[in-house]
C-alpha atoms as a PDB file:
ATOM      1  CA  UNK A   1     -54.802 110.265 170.056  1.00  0.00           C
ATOM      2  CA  UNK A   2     -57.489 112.110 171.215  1.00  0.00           C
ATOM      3  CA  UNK A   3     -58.530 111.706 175.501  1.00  0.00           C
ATOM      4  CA  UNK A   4     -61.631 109.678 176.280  1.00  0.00           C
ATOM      5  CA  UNK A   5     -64.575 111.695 175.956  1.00  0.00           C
ATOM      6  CA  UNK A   6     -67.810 111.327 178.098  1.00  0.00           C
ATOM      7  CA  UNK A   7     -71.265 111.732 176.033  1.00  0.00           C
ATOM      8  CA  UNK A   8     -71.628 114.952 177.311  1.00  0.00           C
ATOM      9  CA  UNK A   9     -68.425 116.166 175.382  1.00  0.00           C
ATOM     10  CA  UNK A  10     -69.422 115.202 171.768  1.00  0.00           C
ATOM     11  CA  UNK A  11     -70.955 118.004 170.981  1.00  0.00           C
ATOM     12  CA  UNK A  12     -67.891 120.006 171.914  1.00  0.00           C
ATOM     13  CA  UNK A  13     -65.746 118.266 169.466  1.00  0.00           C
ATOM     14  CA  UNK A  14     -64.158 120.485 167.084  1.00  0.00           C
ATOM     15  CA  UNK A  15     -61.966 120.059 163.671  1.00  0.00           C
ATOM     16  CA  UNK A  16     -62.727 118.730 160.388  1.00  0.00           C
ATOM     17  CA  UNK A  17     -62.831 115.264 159.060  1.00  0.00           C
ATOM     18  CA  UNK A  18     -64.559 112.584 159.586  1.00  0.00           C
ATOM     19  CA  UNK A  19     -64.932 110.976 163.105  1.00  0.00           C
ATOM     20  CA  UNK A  20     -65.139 107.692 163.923  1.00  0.00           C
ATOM     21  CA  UNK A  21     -65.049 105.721 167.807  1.00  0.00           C
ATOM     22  CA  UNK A  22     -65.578 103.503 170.373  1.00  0.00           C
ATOM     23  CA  UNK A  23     -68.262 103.274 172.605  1.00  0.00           C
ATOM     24  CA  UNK A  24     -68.044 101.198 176.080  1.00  0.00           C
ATOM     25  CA  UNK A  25     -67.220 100.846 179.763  1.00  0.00           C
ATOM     26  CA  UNK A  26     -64.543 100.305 180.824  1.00  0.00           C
ATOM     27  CA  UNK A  27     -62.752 101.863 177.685  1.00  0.00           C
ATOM     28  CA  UNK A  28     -59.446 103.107 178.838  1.00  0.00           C
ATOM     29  CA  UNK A  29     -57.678  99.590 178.192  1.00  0.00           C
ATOM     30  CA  UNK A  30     -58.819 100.247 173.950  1.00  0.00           C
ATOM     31  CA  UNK A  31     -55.950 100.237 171.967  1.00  0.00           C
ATOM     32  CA  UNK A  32     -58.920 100.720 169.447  1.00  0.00           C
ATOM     33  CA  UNK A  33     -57.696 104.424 168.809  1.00  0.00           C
ATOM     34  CA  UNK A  34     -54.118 103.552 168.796  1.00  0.00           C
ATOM     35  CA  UNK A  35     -54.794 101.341 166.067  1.00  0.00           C
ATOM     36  CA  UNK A  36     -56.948 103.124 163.434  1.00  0.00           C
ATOM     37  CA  UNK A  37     -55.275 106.158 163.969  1.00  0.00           C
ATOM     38  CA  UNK A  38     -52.229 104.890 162.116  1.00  0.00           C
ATOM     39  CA  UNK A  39     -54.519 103.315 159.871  1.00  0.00           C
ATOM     40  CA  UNK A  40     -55.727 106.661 159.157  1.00  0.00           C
ATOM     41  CA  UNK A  41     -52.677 107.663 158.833  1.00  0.00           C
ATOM     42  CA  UNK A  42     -51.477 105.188 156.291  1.00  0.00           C
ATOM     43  CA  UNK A  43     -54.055 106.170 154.072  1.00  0.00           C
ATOM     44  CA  UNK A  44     -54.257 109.849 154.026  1.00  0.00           C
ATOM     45  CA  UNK A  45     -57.342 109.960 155.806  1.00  0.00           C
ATOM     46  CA  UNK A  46     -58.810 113.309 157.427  1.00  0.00           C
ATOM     47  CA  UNK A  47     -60.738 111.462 160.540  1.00  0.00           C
ATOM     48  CA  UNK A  48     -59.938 110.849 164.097  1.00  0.00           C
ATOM     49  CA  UNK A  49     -60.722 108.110 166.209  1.00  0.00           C
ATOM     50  CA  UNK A  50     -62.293 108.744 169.817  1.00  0.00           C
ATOM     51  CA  UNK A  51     -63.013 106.758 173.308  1.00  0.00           C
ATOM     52  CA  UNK A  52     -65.926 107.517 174.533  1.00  0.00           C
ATOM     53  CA  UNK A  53     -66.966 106.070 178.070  1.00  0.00           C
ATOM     54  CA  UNK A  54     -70.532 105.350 178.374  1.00  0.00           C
ATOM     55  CA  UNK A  55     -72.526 103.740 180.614  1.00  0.00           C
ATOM     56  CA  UNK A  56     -75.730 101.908 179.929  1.00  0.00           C
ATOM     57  CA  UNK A  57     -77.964 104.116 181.228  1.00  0.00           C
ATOM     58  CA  UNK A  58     -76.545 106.380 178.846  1.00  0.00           C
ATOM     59  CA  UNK A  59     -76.255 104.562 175.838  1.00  0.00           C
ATOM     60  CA  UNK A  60     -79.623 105.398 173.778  1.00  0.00           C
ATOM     61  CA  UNK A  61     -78.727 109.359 174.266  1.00  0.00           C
ATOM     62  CA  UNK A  62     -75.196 108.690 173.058  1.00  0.00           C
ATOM     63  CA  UNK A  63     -76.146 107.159 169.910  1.00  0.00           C
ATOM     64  CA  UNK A  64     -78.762 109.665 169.232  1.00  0.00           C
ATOM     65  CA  UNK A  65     -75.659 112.064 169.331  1.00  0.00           C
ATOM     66  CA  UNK A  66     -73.465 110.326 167.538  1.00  0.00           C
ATOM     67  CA  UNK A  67     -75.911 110.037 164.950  1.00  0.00           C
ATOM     68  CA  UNK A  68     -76.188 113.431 164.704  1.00  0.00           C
ATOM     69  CA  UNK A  69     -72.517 114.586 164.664  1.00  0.00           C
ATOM     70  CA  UNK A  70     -70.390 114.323 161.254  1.00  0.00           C
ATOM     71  CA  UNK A  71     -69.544 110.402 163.327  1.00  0.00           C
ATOM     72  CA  UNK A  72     -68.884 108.259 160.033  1.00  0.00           C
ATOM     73  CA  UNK A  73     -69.255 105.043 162.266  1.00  0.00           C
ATOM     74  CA  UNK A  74     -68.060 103.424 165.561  1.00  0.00           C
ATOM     75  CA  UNK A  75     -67.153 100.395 167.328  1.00  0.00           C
ATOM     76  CA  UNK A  76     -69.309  98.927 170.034  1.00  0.00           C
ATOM     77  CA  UNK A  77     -67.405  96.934 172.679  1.00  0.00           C
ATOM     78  CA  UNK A  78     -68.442  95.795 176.777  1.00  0.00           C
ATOM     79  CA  UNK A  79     -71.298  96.231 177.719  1.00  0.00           C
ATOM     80  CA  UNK A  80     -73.405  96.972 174.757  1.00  0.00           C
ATOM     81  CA  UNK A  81     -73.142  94.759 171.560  1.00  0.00           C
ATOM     82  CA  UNK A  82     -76.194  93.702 172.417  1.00  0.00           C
ATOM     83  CA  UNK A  83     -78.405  96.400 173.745  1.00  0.00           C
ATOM     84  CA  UNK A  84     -77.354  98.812 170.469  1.00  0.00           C
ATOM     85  CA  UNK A  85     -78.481  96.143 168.297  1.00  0.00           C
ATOM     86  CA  UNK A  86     -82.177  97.613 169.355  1.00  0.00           C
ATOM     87  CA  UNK A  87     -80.970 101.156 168.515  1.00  0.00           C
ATOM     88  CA  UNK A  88     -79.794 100.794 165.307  1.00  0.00           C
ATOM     89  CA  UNK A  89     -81.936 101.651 161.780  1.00  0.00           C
ATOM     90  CA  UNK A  90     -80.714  98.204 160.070  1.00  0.00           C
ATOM     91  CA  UNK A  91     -78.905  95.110 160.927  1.00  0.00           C
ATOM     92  CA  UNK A  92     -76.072  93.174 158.068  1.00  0.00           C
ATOM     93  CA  UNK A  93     -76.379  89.742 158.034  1.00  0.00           C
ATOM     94  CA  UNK A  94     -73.336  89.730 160.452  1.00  0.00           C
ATOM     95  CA  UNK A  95     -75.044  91.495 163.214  1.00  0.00           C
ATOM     96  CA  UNK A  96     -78.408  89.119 162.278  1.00  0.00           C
ATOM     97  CA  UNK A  97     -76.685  86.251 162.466  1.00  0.00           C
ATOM     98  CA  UNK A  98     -74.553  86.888 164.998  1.00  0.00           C
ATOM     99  CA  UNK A  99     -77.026  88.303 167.281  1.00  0.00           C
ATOM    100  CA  UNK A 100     -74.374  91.702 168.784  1.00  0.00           C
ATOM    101  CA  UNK A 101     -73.232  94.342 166.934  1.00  0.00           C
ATOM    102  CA  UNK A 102     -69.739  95.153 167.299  1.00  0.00           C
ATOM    103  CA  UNK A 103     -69.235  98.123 164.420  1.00  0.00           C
ATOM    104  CA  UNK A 104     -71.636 100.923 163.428  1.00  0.00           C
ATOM    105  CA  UNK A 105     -71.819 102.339 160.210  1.00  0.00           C
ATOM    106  CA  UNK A 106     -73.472 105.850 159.815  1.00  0.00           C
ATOM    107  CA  UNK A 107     -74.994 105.878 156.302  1.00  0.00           C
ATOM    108  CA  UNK A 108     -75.822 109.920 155.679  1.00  0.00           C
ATOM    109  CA  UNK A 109     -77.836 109.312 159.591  1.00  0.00           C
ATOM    110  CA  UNK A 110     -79.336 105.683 158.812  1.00  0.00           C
ATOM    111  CA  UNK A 111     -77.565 103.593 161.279  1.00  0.00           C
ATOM    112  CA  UNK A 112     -76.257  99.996 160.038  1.00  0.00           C
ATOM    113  CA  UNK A 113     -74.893  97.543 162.400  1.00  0.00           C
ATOM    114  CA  UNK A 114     -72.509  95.203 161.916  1.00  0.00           C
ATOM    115  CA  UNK A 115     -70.582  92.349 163.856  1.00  0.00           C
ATOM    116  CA  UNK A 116     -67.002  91.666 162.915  1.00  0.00           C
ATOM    117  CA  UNK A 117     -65.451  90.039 166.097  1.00  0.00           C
ATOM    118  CA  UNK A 118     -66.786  86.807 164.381  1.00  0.00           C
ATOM    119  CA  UNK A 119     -64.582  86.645 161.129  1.00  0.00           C
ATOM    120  CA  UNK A 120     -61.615  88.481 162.533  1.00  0.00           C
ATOM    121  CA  UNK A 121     -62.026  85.845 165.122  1.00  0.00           C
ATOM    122  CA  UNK A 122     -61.727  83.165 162.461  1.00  0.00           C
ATOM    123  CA  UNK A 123     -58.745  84.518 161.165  1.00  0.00           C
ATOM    124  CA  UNK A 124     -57.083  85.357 164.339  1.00  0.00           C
ATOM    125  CA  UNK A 125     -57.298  81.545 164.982  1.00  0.00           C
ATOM    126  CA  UNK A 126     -56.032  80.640 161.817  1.00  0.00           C
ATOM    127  CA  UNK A 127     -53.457  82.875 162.305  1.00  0.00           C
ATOM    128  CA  UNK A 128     -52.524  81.783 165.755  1.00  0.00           C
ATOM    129  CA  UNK A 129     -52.311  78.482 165.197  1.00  0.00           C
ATOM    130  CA  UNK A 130     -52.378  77.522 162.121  1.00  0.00           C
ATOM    131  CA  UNK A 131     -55.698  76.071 162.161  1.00  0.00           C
ATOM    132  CA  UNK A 132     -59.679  76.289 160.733  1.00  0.00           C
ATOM    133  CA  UNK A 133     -62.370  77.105 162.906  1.00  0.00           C
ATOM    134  CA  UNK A 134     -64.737  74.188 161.085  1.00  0.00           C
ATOM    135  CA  UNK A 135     -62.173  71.748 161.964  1.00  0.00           C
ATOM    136  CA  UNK A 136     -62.236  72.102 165.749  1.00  0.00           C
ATOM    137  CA  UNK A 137     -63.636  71.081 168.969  1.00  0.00           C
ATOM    138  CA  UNK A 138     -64.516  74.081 170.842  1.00  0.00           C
ATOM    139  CA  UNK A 139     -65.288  75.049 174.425  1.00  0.00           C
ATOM    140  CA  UNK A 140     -66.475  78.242 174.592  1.00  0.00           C
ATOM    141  CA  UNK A 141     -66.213  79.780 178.321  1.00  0.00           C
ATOM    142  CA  UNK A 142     -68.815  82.896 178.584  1.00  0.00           C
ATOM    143  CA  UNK A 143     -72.150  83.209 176.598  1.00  0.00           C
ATOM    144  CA  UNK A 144     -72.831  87.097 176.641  1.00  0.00           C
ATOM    145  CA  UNK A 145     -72.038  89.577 174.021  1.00  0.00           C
ATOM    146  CA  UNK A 146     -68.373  87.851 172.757  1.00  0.00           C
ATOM    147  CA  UNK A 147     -69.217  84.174 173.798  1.00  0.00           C
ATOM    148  CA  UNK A 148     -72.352  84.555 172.074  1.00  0.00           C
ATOM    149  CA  UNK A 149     -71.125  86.107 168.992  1.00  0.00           C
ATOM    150  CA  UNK A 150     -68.341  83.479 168.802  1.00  0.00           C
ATOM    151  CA  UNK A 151     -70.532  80.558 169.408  1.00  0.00           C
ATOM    152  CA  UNK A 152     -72.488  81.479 167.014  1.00  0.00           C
ATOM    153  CA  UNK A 153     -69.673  82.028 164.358  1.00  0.00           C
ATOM    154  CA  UNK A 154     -68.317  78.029 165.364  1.00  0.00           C
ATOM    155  CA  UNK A 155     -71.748  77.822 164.481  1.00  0.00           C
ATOM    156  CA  UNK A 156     -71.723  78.860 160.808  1.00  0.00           C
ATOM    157  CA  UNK A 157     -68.832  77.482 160.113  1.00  0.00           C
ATOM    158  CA  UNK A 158     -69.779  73.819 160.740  1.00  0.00           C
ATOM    159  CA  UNK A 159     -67.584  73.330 163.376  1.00  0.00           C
ATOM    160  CA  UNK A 160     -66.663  69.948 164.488  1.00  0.00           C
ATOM    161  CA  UNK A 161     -68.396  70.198 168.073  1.00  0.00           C
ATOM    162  CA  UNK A 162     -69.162  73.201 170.525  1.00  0.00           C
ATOM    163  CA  UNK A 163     -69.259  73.056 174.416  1.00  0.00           C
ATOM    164  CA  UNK A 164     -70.141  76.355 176.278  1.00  0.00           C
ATOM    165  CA  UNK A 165     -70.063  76.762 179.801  1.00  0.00           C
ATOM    166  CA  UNK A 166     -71.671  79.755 181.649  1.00  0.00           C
ATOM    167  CA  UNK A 167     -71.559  80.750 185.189  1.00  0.00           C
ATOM    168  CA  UNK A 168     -75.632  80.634 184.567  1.00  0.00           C
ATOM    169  CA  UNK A 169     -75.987  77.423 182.464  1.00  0.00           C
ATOM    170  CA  UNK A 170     -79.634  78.322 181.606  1.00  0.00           C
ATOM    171  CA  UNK A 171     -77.987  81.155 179.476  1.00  0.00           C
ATOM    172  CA  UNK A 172     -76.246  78.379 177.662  1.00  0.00           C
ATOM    173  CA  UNK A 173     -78.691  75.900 177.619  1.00  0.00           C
ATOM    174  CA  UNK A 174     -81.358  78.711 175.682  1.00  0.00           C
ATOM    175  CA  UNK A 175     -78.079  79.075 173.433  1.00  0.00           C
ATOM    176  CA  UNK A 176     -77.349  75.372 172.220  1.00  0.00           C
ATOM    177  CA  UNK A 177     -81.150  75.332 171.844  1.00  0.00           C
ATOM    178  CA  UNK A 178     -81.135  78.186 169.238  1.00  0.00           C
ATOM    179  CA  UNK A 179     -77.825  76.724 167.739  1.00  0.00           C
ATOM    180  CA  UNK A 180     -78.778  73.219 167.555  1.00  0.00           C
ATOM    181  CA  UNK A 181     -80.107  73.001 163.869  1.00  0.00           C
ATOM    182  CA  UNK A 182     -76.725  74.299 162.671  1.00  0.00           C
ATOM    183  CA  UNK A 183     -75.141  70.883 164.194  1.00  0.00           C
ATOM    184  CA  UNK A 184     -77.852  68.817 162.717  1.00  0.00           C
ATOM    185  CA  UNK A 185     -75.944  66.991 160.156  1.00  0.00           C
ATOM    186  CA  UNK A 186     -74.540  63.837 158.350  1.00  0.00           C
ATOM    187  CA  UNK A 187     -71.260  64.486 160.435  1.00  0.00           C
ATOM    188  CA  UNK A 188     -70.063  60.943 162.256  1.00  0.00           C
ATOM    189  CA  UNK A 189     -70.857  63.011 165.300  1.00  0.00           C
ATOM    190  CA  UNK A 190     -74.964  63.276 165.714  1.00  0.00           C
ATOM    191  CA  UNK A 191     -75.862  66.882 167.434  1.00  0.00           C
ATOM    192  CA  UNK A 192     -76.543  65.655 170.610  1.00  0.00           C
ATOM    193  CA  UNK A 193     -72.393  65.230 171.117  1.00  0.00           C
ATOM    194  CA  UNK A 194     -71.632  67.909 168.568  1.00  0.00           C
ATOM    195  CA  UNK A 195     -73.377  70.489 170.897  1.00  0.00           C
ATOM    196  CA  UNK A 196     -73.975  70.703 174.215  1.00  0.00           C
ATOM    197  CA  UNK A 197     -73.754  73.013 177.688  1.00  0.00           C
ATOM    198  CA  UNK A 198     -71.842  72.146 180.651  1.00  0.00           C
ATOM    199  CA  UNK A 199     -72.084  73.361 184.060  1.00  0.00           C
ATOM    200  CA  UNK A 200     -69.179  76.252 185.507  1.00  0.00           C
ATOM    201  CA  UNK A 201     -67.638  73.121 187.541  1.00  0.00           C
ATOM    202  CA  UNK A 202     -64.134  72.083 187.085  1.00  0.00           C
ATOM    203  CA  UNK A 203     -64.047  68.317 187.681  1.00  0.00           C
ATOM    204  CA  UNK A 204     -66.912  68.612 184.460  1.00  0.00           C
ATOM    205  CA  UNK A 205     -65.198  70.985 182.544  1.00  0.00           C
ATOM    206  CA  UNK A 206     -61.552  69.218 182.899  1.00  0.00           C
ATOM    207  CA  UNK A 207     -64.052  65.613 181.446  1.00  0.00           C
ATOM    208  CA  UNK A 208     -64.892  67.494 178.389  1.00  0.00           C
ATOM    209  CA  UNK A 209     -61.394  68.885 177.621  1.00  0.00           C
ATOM    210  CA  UNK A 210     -60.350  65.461 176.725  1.00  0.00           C
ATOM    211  CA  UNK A 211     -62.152  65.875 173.538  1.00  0.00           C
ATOM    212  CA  UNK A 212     -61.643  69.878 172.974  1.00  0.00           C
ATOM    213  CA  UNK A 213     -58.995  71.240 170.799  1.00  0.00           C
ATOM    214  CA  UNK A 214     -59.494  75.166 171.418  1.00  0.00           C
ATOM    215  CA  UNK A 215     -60.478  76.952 174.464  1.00  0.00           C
ATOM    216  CA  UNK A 216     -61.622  80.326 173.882  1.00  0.00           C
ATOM    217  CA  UNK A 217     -62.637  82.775 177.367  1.00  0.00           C
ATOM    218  CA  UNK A 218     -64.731  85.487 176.471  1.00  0.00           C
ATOM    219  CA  UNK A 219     -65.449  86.150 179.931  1.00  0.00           C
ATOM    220  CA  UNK A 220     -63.541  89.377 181.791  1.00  0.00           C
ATOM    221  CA  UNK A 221     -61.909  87.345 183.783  1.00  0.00           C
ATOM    222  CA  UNK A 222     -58.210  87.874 184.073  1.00  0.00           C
ATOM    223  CA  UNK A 223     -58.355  91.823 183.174  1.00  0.00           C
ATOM    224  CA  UNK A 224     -57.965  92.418 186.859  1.00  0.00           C
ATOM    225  CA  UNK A 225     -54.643  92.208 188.033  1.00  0.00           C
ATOM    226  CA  UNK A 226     -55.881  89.835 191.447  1.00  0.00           C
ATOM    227  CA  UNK A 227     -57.799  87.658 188.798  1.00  0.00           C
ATOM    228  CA  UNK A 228     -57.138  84.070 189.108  1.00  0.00           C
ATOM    229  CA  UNK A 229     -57.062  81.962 186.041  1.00  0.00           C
ATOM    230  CA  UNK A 230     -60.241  81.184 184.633  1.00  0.00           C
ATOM    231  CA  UNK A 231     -59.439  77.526 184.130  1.00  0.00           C
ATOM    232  CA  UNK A 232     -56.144  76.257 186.480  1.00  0.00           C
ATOM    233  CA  UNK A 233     -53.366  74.843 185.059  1.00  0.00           C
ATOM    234  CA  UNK A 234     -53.842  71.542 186.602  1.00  0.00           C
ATOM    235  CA  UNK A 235     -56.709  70.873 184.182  1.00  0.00           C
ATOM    236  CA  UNK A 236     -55.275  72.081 181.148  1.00  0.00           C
ATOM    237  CA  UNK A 237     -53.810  69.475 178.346  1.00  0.00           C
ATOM    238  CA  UNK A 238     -50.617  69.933 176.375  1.00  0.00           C
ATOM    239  CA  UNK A 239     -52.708  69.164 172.916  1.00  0.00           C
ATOM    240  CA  UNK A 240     -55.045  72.320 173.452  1.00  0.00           C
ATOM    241  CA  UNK A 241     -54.725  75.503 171.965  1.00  0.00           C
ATOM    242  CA  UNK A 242     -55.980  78.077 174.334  1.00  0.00           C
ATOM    243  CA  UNK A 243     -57.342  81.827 173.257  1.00  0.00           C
ATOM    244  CA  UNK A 244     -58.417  83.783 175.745  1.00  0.00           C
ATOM    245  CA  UNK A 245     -59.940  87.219 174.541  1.00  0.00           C
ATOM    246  CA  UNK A 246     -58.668  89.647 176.566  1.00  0.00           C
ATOM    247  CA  UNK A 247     -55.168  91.398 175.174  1.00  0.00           C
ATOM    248  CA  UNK A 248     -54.795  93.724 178.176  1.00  0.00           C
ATOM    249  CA  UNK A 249     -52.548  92.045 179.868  1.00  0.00           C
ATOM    250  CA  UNK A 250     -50.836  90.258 177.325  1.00  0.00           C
ATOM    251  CA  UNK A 251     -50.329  87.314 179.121  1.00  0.00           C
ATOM    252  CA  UNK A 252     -53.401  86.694 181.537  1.00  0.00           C
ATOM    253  CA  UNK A 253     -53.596  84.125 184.006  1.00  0.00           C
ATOM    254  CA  UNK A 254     -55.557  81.872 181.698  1.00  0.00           C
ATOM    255  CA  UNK A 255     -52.589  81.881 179.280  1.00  0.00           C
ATOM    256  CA  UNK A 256     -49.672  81.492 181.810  1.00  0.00           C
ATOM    257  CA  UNK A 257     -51.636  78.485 183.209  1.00  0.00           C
ATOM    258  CA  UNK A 258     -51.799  77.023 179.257  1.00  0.00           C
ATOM    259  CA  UNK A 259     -47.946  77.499 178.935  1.00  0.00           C
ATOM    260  CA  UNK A 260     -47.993  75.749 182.501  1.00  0.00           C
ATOM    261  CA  UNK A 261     -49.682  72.613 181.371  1.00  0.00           C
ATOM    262  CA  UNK A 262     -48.051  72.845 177.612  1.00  0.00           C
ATOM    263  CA  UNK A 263     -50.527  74.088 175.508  1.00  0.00           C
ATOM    264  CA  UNK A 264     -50.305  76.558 172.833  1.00  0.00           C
ATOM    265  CA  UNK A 265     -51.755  79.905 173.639  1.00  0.00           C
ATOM    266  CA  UNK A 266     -52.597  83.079 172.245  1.00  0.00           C
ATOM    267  CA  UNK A 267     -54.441  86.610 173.701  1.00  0.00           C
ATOM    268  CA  UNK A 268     -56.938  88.632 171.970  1.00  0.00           C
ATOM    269  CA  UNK A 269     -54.839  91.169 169.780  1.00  0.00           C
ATOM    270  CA  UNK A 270     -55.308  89.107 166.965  1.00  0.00           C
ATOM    271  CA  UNK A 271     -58.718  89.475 166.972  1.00  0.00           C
ATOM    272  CA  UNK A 272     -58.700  93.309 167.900  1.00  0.00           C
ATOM    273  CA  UNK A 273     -56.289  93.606 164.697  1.00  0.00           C
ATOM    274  CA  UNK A 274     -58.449  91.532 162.347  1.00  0.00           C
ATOM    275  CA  UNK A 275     -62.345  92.673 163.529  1.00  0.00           C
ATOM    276  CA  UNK A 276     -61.095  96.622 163.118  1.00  0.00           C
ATOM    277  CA  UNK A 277     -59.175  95.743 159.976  1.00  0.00           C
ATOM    278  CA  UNK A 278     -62.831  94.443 159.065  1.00  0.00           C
ATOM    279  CA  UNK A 279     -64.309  97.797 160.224  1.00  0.00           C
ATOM    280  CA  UNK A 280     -62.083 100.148 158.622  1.00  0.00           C
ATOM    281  CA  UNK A 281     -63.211  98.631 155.376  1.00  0.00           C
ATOM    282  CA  UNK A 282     -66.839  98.987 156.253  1.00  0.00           C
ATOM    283  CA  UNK A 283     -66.473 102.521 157.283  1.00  0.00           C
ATOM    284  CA  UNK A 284     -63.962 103.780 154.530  1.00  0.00           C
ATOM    285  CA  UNK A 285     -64.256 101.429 151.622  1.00  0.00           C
ATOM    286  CA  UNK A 286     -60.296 100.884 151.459  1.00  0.00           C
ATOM    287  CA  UNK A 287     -58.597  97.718 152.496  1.00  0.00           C
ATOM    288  CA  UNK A 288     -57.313  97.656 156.055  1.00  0.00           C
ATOM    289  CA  UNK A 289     -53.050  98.378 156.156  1.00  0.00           C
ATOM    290  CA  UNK A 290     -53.047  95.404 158.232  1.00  0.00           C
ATOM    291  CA  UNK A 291     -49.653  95.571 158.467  1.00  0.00           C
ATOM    292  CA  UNK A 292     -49.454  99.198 159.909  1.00  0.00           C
ATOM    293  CA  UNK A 293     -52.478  98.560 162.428  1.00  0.00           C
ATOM    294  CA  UNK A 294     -50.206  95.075 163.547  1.00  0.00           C
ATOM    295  CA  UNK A 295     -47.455  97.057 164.204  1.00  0.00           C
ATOM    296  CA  UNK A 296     -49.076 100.054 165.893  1.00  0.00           C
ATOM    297  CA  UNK A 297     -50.577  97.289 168.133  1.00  0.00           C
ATOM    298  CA  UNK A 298     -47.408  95.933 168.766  1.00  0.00           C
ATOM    299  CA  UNK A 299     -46.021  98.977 169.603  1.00  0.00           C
ATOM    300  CA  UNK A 300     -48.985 100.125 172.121  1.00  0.00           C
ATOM    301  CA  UNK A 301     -49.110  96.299 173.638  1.00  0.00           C
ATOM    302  CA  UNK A 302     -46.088  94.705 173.268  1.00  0.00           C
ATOM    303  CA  UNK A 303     -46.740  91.417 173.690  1.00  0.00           C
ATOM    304  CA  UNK A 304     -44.847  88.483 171.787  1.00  0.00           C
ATOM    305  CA  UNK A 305     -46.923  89.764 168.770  1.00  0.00           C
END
């Protein structure tokens, strides 16, 4: 696996084959690379897979040069899924509907984003727990580039009800607005229970759960290693399943204080596994090994996985 690179070491990139990244900051916890390298691998593929660290000040010059070098596509992760979305030549329904871009696809220098965290999300839950995103309750903790993107993918696929909760609740107030003719239905449930934001404030948050099934964080809490958990133990219920995003660490605070109150809980490699499995067929036109890229996850993580 190649070092991360900053965007003033593209251009001295040498080899053949095809290239293909990740673009973010922080990026050293990726296990991106790690991932579609052995997918590459698998498949006979000349192309690496490179970790580029760039910050946002940085980011328009960066795709510029990527667009320029022989860079067959990238991923996009924190914080720019939503700034490249502006720096891109076209958007896929994903990315439009979605409103981040997660995966870049360079089509001979016309730039097409694309936003898989929301499907491989989908079937990271199924996976997890044996369960369909349209038939849950969801509280959704974070509204930025992930929270968004997820919330909107609950969104699409009908589900049952949606709670967000932001730190800023005018972020998540502006988002149930756009969202709310997606919950406008003939469901028992009218919209104005289906959907709603909530306040960052426990003794609110710990009312709701009573009628949530999944908890997903898409906030960076917990990466640290003095993070606390973003929601404490003592509010947690043994009938929830709880996701929390992150993957590095495997078990984050958020998930140790799930086991703690009983519920089922999962991190985020699921969701790494299935959005790049997602990518890797946008960028190569093969179908994912999925069961390589698992186990090369497994390998680099090694979490109960």
């Amino acid at each position: 696996m190649d070092k991360i690179i900053s965007p003033e070491s593209l251009g001295n990139l040498t080899g053949s084959g095809a290239l293909y990244g990740v673009i973010g900051l922080p990026i050293q916890h990726s296990l991106s690379p790690i991932m579609h390298a052995a997918a590459f691998k698998r498949c006979a593929l000349d192309a690496r897979y490179i970790a580029v660290a760039v910050p946002p000040e940085q980011l328009a010059l960066t795709v510029t040069r990527l667009r320029s070098l022989p860079f067959a596509g990238w991923n996009v992760t924190l914080p720019h899924k939503l700034a490249i979305a502006g720096l891109v030549d076209e958007l896929a329904d994903s990315a439009k509907n979605l409103g981040a871009v997660n995966t870049v696809l360079n089509d001979s220098g016309k730039l097409v984003g694309f936003n898989t965290d929301g499907e491989g999300w989908v079937r990271a839950v199924r996976e997890e727990f044996s369960l369909d995103v349209r038939d849950l309750r969801i509280m959704i903790l974070g509204v930025g580039g992930a929270g968004g993107a997820l919330a909107r993918q609950a969104a699409l696929e009908r589900c049952e009800k949606l709670v967000l909760v932001n730190r800023t609740e005018s972020k998540a107030r502006e988002l149930v607005s756009q969202l709310a003719p997606w919950f406008d239905s003939q469901k028992l449930l009218g919209a104005d229970v289906r959907l709603k934001a909530v306040p960052w404030d426990e003794a609110l948050i710990a009312k709701e759960l009573d009628q949530i099934d999944l908890v997903v964080n898409t906030t960076s809490v917990g990466m640290k290693a003095g993070d606390a958990a973003v929601l404490p133990a003592r509010i947690l219920q043994p009938h929830l399943c709880v996701y929390d995003a992150i993957y590095r660490p495997a078990k984050s605070k958020l998930l140790s204080a799930a086991e703690e109150a009983g519920a089922r809980a999962a991190n985020g490699l699921g969701m790494l596994l299935h959005q790049g499995a997602l990518a890797f067929e946008i960028w190569t036109g093969q179908t994912a090994p999925l069961t390589v890229m698992r186990s090369a996850l497994r390998t680099a993580a090694n979490p109960k996985f």
